[in-house]
Protein backbone atom coordinates (compact mmCIF):
# COMPACT_ATOMS: atom_id res chain seq x y z
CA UNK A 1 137.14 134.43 105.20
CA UNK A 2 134.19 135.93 103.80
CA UNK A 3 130.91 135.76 105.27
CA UNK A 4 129.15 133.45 102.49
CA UNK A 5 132.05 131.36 101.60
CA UNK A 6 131.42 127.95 101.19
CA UNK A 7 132.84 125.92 103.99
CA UNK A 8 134.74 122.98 103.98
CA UNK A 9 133.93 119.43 104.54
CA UNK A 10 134.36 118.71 108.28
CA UNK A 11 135.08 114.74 109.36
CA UNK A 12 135.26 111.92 106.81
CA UNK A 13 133.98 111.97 103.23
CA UNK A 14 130.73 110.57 102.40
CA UNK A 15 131.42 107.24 100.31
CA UNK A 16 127.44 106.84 99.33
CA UNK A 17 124.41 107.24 100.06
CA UNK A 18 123.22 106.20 102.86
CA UNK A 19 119.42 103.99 103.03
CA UNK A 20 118.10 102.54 106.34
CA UNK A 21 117.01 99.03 105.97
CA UNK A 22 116.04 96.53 108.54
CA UNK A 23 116.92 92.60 108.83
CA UNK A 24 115.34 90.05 110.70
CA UNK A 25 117.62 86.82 111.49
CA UNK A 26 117.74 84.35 114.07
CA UNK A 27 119.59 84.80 117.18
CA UNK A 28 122.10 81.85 116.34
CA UNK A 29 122.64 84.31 113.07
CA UNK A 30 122.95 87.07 114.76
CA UNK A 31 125.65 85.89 117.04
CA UNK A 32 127.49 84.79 114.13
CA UNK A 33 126.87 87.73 112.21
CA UNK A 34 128.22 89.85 115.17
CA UNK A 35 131.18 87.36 115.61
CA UNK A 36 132.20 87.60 112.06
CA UNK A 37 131.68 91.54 111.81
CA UNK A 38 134.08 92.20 114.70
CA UNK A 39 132.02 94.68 115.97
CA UNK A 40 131.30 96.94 112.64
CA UNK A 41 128.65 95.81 111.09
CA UNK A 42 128.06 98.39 108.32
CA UNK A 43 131.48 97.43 107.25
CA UNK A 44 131.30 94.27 107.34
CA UNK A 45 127.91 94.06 105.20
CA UNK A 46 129.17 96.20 102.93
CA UNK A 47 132.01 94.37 102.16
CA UNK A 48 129.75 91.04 101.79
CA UNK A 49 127.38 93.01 99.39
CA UNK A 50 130.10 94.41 97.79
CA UNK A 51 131.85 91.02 97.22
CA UNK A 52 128.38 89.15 96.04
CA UNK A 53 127.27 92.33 93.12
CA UNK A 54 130.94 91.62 91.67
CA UNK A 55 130.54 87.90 91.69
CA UNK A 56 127.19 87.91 90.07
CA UNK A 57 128.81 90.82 87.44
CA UNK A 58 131.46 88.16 86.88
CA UNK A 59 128.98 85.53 86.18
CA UNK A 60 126.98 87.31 83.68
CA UNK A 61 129.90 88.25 81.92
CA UNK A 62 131.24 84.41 80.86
């Protein structure tokens, strides 16, 4: 392997770009939010996002 070869990826690929926000609920919401995620919450909020921009695409294309 040369000295300036590119190297290769290490761990899992990258699937977007990542943006920091923060969210303010109650703690009632919280718990339920937590509940719900099963203890991933990225994932779990993604999928919910995820699920809500292809409803509304479905909407606006009827």
């Amino acid at each position: 392997m040369s000295l300036f070869s590119k190297k290769r990826s290490v761990g899992r690929p990258s699937i977007g770009i990542t943006k920091k926000v923060s969210l303010t609920l109650t703690k009632d919401d919280w718990e339920q939010f937590d509940a719900q995620a099963k203890s991933n919450r990225s994932l779990f909020l993604r999928k919910i996002i995820v699920k809500a921009l292809n409803e509304e695409d479905s909407s606006e294309n009827r």
